[in-house]
N, C-alpha and C. Protein backbone atom coordinates (compact mmCIF):
# COMPACT_ATOMS: atom_id res chain seq x y z
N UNK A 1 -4.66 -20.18 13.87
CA UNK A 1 -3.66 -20.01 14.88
C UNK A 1 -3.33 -18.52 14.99
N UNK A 2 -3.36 -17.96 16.19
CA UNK A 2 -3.29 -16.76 16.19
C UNK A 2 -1.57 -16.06 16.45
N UNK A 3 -1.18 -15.16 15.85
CA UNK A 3 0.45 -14.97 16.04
C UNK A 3 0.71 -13.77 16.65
N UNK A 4 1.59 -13.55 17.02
CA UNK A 4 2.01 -12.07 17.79
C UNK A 4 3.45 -12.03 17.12
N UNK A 5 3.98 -10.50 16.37
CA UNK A 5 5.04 -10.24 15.84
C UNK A 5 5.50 -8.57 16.09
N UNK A 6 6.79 -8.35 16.37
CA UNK A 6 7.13 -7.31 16.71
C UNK A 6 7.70 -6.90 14.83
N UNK A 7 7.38 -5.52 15.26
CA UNK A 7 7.54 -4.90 13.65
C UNK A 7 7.41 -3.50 13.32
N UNK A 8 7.63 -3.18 11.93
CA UNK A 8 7.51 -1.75 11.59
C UNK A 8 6.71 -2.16 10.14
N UNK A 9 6.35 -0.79 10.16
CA UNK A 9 5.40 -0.61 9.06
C UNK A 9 5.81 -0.28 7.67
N UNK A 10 6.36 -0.55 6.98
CA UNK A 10 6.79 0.10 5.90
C UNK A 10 6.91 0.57 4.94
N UNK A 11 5.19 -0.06 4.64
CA UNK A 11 4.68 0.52 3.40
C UNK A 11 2.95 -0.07 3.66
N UNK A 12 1.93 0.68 3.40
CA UNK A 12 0.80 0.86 3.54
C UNK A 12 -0.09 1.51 2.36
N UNK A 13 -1.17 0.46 2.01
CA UNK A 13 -2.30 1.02 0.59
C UNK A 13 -3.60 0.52 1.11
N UNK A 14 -4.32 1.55 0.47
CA UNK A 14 -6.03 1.17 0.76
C UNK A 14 -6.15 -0.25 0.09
N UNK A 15 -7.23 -0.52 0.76
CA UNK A 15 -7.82 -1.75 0.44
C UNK A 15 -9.06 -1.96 0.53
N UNK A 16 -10.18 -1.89 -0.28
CA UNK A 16 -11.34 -2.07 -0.33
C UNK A 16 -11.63 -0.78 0.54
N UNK A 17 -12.95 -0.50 1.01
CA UNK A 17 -13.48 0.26 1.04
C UNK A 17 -13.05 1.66 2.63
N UNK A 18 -12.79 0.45 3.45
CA UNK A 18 -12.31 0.75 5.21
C UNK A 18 -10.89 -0.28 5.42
N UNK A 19 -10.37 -0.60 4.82
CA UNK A 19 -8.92 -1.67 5.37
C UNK A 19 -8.26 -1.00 4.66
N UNK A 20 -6.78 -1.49 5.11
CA UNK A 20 -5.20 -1.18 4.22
C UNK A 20 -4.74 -2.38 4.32
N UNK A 21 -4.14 -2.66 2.89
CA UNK A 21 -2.77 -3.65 2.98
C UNK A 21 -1.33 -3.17 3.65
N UNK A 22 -0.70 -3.80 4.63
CA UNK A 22 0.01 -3.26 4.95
C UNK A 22 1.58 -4.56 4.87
N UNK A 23 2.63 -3.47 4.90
CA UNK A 23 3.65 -4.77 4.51
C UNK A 23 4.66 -4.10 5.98
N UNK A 24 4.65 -5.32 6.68
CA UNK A 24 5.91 -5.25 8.38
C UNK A 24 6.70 -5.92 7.98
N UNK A 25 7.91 -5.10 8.82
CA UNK A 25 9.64 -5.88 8.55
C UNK A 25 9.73 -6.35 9.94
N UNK A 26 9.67 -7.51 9.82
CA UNK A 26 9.91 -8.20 11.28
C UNK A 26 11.76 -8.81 11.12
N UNK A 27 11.43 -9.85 11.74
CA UNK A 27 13.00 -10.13 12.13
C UNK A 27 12.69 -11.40 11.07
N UNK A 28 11.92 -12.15 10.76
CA UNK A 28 11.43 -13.06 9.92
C UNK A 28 11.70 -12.42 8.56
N UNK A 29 11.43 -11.46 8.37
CA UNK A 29 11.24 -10.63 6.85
C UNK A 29 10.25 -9.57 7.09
N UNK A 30 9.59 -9.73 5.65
CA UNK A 30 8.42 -8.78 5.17
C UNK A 30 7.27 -9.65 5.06
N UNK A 31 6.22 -9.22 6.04
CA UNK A 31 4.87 -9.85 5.93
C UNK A 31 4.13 -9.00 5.32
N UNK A 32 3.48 -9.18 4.49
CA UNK A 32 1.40 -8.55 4.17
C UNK A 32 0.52 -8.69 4.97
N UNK A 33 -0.23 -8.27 5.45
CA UNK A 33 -1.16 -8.29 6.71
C UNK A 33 -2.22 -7.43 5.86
N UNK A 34 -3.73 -7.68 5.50
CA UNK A 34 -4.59 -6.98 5.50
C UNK A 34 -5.22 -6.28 6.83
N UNK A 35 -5.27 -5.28 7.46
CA UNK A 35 -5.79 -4.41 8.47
C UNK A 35 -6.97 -3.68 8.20
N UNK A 36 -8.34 -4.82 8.37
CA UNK A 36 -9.61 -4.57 8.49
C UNK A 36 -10.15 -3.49 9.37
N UNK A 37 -10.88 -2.72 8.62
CA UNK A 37 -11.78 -1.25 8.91
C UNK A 37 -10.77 -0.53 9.85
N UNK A 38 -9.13 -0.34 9.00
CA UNK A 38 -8.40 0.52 10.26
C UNK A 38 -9.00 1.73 9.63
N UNK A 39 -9.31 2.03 8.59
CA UNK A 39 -9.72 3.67 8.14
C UNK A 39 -10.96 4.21 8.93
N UNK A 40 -12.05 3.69 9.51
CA UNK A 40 -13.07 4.23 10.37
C UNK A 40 -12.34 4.65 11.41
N UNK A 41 -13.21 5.96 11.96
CA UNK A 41 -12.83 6.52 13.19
C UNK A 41 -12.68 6.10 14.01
N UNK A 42 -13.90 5.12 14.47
CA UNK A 42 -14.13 4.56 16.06
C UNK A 42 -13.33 3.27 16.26
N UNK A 43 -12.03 2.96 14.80
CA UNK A 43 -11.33 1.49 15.05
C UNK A 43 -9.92 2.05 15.80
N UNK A 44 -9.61 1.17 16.52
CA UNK A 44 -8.65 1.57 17.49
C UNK A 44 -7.39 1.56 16.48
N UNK A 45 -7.30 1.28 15.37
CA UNK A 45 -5.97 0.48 14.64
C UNK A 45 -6.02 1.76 13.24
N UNK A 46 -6.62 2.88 13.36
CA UNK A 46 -6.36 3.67 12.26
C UNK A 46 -5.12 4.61 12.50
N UNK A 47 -4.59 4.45 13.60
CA UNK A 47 -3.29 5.01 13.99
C UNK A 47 -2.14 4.86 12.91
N UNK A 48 -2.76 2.91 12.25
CA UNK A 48 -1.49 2.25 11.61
C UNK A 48 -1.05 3.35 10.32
N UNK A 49 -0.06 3.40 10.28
CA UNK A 49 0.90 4.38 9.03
C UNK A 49 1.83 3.98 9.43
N UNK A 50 2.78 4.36 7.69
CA UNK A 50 4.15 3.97 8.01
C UNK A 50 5.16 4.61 8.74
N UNK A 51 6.07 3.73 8.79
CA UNK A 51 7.16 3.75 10.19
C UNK A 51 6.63 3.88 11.99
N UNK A 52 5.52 2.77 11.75
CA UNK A 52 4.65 2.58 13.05
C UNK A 52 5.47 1.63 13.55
N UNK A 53 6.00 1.06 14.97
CA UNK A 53 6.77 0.15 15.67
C UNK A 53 5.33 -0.29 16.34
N UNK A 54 5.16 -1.22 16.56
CA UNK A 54 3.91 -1.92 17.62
C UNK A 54 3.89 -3.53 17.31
N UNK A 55 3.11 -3.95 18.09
CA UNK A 55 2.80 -5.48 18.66
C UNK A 55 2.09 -5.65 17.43
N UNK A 56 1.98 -6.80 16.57
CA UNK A 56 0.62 -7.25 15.70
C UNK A 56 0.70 -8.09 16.23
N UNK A 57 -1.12 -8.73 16.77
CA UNK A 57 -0.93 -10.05 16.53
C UNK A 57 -2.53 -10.35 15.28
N UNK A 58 -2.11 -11.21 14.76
CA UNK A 58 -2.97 -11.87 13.53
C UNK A 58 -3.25 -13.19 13.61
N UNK A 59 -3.77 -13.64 12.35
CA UNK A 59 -4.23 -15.10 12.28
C UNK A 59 -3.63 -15.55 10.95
N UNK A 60 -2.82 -16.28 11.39
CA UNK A 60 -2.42 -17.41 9.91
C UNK A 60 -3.18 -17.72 9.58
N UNK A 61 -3.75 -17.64 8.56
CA UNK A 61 -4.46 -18.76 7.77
C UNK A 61 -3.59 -19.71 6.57
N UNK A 62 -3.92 -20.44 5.99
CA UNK A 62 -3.43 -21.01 5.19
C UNK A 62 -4.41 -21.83 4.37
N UNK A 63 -4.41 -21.98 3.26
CA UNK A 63 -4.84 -22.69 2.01
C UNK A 63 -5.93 -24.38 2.67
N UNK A 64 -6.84 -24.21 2.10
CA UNK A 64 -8.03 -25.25 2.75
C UNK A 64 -7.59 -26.16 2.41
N UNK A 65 -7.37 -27.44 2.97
CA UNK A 65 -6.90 -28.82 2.19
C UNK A 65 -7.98 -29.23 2.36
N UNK A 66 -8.34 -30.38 1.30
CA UNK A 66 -9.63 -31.19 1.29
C UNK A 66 -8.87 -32.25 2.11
N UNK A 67 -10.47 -32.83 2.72
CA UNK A 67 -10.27 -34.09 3.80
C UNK A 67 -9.78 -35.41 3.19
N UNK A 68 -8.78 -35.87 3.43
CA UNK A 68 -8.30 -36.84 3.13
C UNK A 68 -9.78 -38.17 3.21
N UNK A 69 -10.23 -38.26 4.28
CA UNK A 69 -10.97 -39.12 4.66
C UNK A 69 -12.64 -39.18 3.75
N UNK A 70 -12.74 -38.25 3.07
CA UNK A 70 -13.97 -37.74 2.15
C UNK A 70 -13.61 -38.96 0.85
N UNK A 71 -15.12 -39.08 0.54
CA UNK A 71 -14.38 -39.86 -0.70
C UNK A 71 -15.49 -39.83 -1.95
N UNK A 72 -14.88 -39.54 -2.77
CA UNK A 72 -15.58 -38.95 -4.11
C UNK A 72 -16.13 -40.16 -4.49
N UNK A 73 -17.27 -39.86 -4.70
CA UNK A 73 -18.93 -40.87 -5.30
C UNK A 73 -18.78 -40.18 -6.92
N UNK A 74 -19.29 -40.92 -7.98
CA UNK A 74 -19.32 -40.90 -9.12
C UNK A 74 -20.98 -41.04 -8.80
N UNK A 75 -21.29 -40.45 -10.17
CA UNK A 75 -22.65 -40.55 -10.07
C UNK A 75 -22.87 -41.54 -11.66
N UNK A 76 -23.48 -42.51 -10.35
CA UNK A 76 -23.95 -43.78 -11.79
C UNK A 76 -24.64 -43.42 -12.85
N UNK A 77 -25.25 -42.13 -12.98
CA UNK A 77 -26.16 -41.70 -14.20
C UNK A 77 -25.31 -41.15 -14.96
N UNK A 78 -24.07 -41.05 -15.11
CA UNK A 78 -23.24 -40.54 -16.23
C UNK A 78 -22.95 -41.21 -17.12
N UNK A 79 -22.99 -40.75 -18.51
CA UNK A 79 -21.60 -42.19 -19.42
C UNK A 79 -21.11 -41.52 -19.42
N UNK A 80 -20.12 -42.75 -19.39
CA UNK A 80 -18.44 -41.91 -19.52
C UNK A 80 -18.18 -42.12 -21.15
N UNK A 81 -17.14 -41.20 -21.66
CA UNK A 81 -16.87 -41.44 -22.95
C UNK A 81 -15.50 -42.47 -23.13
């Protein structure tokens, strides 16, 4: 699901090789947002530093749930103890 949040920047660290972790104070709180390859030149988003005001929008993700509907097979060649 993709989100749009108004915000400031308020604290910003490298992250891997071309991204920053970055932490926004929205009206919600304080989010973490990783900001992929903002350190290359040609990315439009290396502007980001702190006390930046701008639009983010991102992608929630959240934690994989396994399918309810899946259903675990035992494998008859085991003993059990």
């Amino acid at each position: 699901m993709i989100k749009e949040i108004d915000g400031i920047v308020v604290s910003c660290r490298d992250f891997k090789e071309s991204s920053k972790l970055i932490d926004i104070l929205t009206d919600e709180g304080i989010i973490s947002l990783i900001a992929k390859g903002c350190k290359n030149l040609k990315n439009q988003n290396r502007l980001i530093d702190i006390l930046t005001y701008a639009k983010f929008n991102f992608v929630h993700q959240t934690k994989m749930q396994p399918n309810q509907n899946e259903k675990h097979r035992l494998n008859p060649n085991l003993k059990h103890r």
